[in-house]
Protein backbone atom coordinates (compact mmCIF):
# COMPACT_ATOMS: atom_id res chain seq x y z
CA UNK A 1 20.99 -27.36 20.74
CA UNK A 2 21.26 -23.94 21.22
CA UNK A 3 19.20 -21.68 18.91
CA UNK A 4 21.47 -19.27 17.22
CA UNK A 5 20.59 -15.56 15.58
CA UNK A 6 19.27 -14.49 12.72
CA UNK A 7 20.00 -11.41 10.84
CA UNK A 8 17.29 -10.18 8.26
CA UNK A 9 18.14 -7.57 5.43
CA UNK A 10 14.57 -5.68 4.43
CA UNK A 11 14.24 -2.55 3.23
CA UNK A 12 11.13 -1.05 3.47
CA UNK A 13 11.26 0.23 -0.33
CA UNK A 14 10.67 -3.21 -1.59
CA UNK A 15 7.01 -2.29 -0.24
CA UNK A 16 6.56 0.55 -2.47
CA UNK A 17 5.78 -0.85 -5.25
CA UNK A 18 2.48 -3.21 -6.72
CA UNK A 19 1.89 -4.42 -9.92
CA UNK A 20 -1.51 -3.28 -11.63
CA UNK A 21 -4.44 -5.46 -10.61
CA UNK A 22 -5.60 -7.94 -13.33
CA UNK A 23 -6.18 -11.75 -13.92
CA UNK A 24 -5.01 -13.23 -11.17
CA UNK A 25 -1.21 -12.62 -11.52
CA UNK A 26 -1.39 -11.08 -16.24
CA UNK A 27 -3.59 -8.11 -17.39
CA UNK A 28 -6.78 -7.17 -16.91
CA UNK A 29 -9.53 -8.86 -18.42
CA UNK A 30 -12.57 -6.92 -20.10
CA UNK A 31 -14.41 -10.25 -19.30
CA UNK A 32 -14.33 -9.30 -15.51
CA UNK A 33 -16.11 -6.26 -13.54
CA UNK A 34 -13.32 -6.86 -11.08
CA UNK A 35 -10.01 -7.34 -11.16
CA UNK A 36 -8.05 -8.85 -8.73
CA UNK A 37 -4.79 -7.99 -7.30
CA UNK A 38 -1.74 -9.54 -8.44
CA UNK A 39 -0.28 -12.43 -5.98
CA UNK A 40 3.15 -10.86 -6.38
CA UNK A 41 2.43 -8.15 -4.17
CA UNK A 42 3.84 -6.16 -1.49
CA UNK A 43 1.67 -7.20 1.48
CA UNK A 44 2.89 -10.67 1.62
CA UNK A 45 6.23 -9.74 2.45
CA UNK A 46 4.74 -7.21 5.09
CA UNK A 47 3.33 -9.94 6.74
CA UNK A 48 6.41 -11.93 6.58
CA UNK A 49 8.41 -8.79 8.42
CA UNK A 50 5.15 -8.60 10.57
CA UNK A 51 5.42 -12.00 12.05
CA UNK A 52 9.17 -11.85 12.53
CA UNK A 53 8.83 -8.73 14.58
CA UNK A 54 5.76 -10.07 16.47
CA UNK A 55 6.40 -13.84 17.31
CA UNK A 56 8.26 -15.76 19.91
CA UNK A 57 12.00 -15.62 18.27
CA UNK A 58 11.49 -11.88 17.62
CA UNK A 59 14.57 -11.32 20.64
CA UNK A 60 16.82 -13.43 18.34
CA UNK A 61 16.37 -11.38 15.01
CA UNK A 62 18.51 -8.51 14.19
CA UNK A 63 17.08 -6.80 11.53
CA UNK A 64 19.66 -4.48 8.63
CA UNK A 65 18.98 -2.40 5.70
CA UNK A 66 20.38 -3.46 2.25
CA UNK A 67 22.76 -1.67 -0.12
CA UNK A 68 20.99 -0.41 -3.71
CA UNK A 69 22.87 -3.13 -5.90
CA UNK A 70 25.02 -1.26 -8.29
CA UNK A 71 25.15 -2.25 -12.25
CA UNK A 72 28.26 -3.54 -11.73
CA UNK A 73 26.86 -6.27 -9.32
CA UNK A 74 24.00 -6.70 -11.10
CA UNK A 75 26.08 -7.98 -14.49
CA UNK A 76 28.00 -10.49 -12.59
CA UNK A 77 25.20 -12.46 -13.39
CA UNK A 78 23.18 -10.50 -15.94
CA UNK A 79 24.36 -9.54 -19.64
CA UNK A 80 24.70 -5.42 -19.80
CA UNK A 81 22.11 -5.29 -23.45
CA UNK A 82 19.34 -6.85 -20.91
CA UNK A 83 20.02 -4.17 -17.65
CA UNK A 84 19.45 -1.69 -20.54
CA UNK A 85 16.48 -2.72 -21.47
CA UNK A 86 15.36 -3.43 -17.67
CA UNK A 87 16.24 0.21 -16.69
CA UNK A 88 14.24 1.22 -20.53
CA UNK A 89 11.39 -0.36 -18.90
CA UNK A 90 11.58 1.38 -15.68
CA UNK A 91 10.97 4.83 -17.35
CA UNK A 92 7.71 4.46 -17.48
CA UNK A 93 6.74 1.11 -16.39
CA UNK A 94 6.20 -2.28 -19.05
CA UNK A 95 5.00 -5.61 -19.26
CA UNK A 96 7.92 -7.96 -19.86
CA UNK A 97 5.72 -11.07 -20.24
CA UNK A 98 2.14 -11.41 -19.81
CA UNK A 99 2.71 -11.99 -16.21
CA UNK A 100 5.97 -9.92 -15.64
CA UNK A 101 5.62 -6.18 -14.66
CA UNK A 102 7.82 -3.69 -13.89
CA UNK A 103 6.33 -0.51 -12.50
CA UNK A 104 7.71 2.70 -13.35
CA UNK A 105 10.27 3.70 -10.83
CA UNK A 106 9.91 -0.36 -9.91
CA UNK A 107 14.06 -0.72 -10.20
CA UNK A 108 14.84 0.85 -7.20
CA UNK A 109 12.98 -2.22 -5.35
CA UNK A 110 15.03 -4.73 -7.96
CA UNK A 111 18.01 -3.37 -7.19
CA UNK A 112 17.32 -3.52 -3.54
CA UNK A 113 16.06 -6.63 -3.26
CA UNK A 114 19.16 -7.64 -5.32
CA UNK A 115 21.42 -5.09 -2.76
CA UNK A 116 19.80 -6.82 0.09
CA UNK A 117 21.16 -10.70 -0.87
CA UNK A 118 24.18 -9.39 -1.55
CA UNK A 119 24.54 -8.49 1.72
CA UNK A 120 23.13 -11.11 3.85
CA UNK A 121 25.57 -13.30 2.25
CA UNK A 122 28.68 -10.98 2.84
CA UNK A 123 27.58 -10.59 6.38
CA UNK A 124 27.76 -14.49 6.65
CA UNK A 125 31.04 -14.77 5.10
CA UNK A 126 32.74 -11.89 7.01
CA UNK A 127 31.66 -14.03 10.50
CA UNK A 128 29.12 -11.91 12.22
CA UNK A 129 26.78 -14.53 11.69
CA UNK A 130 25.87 -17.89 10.55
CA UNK A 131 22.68 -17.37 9.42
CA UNK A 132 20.97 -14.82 7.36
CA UNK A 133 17.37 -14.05 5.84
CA UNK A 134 17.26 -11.57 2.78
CA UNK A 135 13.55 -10.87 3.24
CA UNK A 136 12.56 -9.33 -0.73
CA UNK A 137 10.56 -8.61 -3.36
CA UNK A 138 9.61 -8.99 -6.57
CA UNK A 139 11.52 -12.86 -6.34
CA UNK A 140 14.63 -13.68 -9.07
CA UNK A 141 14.82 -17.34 -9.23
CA UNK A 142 13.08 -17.13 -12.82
CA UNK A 143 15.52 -14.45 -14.29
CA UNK A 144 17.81 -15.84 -16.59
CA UNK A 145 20.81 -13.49 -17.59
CA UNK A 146 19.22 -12.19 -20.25
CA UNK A 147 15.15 -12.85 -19.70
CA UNK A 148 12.65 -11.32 -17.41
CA UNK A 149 10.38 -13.75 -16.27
CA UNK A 150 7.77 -14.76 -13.84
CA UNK A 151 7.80 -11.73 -12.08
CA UNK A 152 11.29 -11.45 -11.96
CA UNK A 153 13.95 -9.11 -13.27
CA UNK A 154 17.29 -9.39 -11.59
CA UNK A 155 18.16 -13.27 -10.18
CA UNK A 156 19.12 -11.76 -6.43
CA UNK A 157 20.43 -15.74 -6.01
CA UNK A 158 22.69 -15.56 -9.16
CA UNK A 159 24.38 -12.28 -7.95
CA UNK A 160 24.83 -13.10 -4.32
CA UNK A 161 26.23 -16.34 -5.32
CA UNK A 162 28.52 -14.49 -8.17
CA UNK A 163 29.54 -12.16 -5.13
CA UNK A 164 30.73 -14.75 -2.53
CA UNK A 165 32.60 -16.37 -5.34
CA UNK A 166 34.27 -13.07 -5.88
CA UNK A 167 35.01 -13.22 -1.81
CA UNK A 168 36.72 -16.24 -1.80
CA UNK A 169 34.13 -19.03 -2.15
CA UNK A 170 35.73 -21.83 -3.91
CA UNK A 171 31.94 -23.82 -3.98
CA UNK A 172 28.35 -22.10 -4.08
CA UNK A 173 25.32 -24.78 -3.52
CA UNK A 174 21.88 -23.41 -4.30
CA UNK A 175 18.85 -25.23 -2.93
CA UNK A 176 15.60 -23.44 -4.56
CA UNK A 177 12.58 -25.70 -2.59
CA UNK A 178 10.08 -22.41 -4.50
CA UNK A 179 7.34 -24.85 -5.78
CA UNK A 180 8.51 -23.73 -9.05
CA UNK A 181 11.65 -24.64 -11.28
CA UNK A 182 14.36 -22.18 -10.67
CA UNK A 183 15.19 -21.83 -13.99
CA UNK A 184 16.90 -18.30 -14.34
CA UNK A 185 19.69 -19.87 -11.85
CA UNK A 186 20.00 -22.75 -13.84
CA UNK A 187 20.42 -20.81 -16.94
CA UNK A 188 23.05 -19.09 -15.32
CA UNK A 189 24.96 -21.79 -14.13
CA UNK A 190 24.77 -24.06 -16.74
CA UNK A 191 27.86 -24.13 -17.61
CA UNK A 192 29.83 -23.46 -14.46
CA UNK A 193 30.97 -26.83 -11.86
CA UNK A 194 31.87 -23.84 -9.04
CA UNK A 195 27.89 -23.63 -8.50
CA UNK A 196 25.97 -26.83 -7.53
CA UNK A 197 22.54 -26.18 -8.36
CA UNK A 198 19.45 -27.90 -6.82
CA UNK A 199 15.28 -27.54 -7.96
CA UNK A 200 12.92 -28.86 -5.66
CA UNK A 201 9.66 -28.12 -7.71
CA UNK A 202 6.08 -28.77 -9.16
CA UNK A 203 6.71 -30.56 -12.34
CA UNK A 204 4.80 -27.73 -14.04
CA UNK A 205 7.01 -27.92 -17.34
CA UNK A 206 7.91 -24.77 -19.61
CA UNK A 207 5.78 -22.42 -20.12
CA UNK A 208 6.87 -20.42 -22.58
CA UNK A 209 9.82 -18.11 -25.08
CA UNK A 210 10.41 -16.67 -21.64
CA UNK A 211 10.77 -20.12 -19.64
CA UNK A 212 11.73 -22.68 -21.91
CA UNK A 213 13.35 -25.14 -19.64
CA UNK A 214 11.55 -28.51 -18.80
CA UNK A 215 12.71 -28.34 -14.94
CA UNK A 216 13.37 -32.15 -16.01
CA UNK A 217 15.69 -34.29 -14.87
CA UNK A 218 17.58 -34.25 -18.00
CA UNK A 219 18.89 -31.01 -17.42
CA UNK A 220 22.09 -31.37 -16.10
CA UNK A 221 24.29 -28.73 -16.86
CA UNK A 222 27.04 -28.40 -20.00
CA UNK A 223 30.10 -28.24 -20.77
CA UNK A 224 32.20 -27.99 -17.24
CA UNK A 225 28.94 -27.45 -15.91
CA UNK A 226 27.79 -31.15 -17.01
CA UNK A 227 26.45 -33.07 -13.90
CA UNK A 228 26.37 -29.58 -11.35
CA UNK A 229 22.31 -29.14 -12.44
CA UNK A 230 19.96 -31.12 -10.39
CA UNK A 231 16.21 -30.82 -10.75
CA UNK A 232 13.93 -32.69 -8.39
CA UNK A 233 10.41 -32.27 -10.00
CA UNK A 234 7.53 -33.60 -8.00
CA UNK A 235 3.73 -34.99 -8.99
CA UNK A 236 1.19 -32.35 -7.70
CA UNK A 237 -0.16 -33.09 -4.18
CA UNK A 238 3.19 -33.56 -2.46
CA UNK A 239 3.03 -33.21 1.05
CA UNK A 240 5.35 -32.58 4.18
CA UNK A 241 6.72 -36.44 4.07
CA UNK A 242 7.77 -36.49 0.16
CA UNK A 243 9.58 -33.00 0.75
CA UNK A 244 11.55 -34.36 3.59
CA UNK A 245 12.09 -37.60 2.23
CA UNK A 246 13.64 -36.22 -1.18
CA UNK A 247 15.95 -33.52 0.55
CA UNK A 248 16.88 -36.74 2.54
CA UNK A 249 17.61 -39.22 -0.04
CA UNK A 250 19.11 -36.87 -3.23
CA UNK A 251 19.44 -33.18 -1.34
CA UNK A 252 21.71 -34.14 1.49
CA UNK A 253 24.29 -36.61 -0.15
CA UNK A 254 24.75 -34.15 -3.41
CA UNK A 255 25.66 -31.57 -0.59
CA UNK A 256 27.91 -33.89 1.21
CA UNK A 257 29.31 -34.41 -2.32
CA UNK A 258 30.26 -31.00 -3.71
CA UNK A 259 31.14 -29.59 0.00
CA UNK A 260 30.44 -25.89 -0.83
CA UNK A 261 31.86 -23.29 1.25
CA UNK A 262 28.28 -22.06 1.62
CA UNK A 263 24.84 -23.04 1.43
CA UNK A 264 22.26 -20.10 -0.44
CA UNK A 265 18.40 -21.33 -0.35
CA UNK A 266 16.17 -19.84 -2.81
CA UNK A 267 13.66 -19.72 -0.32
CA UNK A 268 9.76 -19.50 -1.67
CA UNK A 269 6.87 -20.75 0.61
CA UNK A 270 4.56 -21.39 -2.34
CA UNK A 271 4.66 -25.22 -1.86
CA UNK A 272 2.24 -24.63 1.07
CA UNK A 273 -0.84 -26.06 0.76
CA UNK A 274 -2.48 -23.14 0.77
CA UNK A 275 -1.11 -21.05 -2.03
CA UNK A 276 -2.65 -20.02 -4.80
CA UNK A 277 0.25 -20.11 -7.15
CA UNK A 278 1.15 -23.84 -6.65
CA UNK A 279 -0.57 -27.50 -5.87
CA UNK A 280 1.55 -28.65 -3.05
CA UNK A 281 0.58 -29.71 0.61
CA UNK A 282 3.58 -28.54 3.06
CA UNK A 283 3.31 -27.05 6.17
CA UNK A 284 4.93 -25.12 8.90
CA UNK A 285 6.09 -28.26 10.09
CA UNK A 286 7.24 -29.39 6.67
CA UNK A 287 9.33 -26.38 6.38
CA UNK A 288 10.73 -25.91 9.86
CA UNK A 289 11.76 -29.65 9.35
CA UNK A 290 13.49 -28.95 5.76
CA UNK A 291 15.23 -25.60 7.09
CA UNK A 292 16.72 -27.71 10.05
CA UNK A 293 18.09 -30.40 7.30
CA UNK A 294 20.05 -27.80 5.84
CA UNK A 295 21.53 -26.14 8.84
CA UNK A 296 22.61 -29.78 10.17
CA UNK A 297 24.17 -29.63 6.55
CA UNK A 298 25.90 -26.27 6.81
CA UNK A 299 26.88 -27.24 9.97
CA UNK A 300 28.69 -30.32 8.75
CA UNK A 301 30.02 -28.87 5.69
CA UNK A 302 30.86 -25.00 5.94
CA UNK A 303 30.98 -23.86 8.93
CA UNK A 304 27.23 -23.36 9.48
CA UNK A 305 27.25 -20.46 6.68
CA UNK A 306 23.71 -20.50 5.33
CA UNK A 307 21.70 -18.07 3.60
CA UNK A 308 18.20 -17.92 2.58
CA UNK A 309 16.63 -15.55 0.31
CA UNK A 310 13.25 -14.87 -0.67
CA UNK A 311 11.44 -15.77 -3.80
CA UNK A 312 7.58 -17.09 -4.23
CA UNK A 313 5.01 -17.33 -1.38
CA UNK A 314 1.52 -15.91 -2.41
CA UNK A 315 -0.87 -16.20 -0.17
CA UNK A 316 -0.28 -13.39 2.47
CA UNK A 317 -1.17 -14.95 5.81
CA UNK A 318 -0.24 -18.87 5.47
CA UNK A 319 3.09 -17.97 3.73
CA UNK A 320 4.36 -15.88 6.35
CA UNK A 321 3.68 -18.28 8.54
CA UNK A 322 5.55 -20.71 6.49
CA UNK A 323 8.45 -18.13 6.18
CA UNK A 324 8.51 -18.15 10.29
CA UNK A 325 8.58 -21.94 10.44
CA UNK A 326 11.83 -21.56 8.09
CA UNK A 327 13.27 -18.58 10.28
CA UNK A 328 12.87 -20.99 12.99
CA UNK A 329 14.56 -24.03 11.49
CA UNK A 330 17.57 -22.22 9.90
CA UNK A 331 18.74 -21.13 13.30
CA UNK A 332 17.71 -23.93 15.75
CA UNK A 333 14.18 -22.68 17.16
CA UNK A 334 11.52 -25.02 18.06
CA UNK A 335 8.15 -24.11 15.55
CA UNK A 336 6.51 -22.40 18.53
CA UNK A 337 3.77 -21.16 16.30
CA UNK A 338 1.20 -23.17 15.63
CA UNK A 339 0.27 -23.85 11.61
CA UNK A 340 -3.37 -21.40 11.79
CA UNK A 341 -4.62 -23.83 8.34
CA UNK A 342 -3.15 -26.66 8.04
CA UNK A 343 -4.68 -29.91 7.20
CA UNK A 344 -2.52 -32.21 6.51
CA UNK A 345 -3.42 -35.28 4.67
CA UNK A 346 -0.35 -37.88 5.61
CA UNK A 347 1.62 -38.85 2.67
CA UNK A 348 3.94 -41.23 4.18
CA UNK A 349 2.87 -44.23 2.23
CA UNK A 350 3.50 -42.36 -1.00
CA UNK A 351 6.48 -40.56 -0.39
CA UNK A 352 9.07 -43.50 -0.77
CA UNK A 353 7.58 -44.60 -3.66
CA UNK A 354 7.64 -40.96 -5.72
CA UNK A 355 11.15 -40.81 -4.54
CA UNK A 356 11.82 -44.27 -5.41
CA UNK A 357 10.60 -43.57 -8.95
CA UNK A 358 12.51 -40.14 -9.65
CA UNK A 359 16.08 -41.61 -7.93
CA UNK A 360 15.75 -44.43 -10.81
CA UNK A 361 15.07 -42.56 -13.78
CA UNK A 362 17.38 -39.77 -12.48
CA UNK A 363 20.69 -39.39 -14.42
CA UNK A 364 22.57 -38.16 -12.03
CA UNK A 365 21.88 -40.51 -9.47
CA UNK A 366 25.17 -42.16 -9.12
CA UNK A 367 27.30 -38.97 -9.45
CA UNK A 368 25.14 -37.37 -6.41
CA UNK A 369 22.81 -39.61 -4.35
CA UNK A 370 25.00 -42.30 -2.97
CA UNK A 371 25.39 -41.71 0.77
CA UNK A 372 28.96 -40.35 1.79
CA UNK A 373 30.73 -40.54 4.68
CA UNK A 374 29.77 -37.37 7.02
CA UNK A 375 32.59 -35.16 7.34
């Protein structure tokens, strides 16, 4: 195989901006002398350009600004009463939720980050490239049409998606492997059959007005959307093998399935085993291995058109690494980095069984997971 390019939309004002220091990832605490910077900041994505610049596939990487997203591409996905509030907030900087903050000025890095999706997936579909990497900050995958949440504002997934079906797109898939439930996409897509969307994620529950979804596997869309919502929620302490197993098993014949006419990952690294913002055990390897399941897929079902676009990833040295792994895998590249952490605890013995368990108890088992005939 012959490893293919990469193009990478960044722009550098999505560095700009940092939420206050505090408790962890919410406010400060009077409790504490010292507050610590919140996870959702800028230099993890640094590093993440850093090590795409700097490591062995850097010759294969062309890197292109992003477009400011207008309000008109933001409300393909979001309702116009919550962009007013948004851009209310960005007057002087506010708190949406406890954990959820929007620094004054912060919008122009939303709407960048939202500008920058947009157009790695309209480079895809206009053939200059078969893969793309928007590289962004703060994530979307928690922003619901109408709710801020979980650092999150405008759902950079929803509107790309939204935009490619404007283009021509008869079939968007979503794949969000984040370690936590995408549930702004699903919100958004709840109702729709044109959008098959897939949750690979801690099975952390709601927490909250601002997140009320389960992330269960009851969820499953309504209306015309009935049956085009899966969630895949895992036990803590799932490792590279489970991961790989599951896209295996219930990721790859869903895909084979619908047949989109592309492939958009929400693409957080905060299932590493060394994040501080999830309980998961995969590694470089895990990731490189997952990325390279879903280009075989693109491959086979759309002309190779994949896009991934960043959400979580929180601690600022192993995710980048983990975001490199992916880079890697999406185009073809062997993981010529070396994982700097990992230990990796095998959980081959395990990982049929958890799989096992959620394919049985999963409703949409027969409508998805049955193997199909590659096409």
């Amino acid at each position: 195989m012959t490893p293919e390019r990469l193009a990478v939309f960044f722009d550098d004002i999505v560095l700009a901006v940092r939420t206050p220091d505090g408790l962890f990832d919410q406010m400060p605490s009077p409790l504490l002398d010292y507050q610590l910077p919140s996870v959702e900041g800028p230099d993890r994505i640094a590093n993440m350009r850093s090590i795409l610049k700097r490591g062995p596939m850097a010759g294969d990487i062309d890197w292109f600004p992003g477009h400011a997203a207008t309000d008109a591409e933001i409300l393909l996905f979001h309702e116009a009463p919550y962009l007013a509030t948004v851009k209310e907030w960005d007057k002087e900087g506010a708190w949406a939720t406890s954990t959820t903050y929007l620094p004054k000025g912060g919008l122009a890095a939303v709407r960048a980050s939202a500008g920058c999706a947009i157009d790695a997936v309209r480079h895809v579909l206009a053939g200059k490239v078969r893969r793309s990497y928007a590289l962004v900050r703060p994530p979307g995958h928690h922003a619901a049409p109408a709710v801020a949440d979980g650092y999150c504002f405008v759902n950079a997934v929803g509107v790309a998606a939204l935009d490619a079906l404007s283009r021509g797109c008869r079939r968007v898939a979503v794949v969000d492997w984040d370690v936590h439930h995408g549930n702004g996409t699903q919100e958004g897509f709840y109702e729709r059959a044109d959008v098959l969307t897939i949750s690979i994620h801690m099975d952390h529950g709601p927490w909250g007005a601002s997140h009320p979804q389960t992330g269960g596997v009851d969820e499953v869309g309504r209306g015309t959307g009935k049956g085009y919502n899966i969630n895949l929620p895992l036990p803590m302490g799932c490792g590279d093998d489970t991961y790989i197993h599951l896209t295996e098993t219930c990721v790859l014949p869903a895909l084979d399935r619908f047949k989109p006419d592309l492939i958009i990952v929400a693409n957080g690294q905060d299932a590493g085993q060394f994040d501080p913002n999830g309980r998961q055990l995969v590694t470089m390897r895990g990731f490189h291995r997952l990325a390279g399941l879903l280009r075989d897929a693109a491959d086979r079902l759309c002309a190779g058109r994949l896009v991934a676009i960043q959400e979580g990833g929180y601690n600022p040295a192993h995710a980048a690494f983990c975001a490199y792994a992916i880079a890697a895998g999406l185009t073809g590249h062997a993981l010529d980095i070396k994982d700097p952490l990992a230990f990796y605890p095998e959980d081959g013995p395990l990982a049929e069984a958890i799989v096992t368990v959620l394919v049985k108890r999963h409703p949409l088992a027969a409508q998805w997971f049955a193997k199909t005939e590659k096409t």
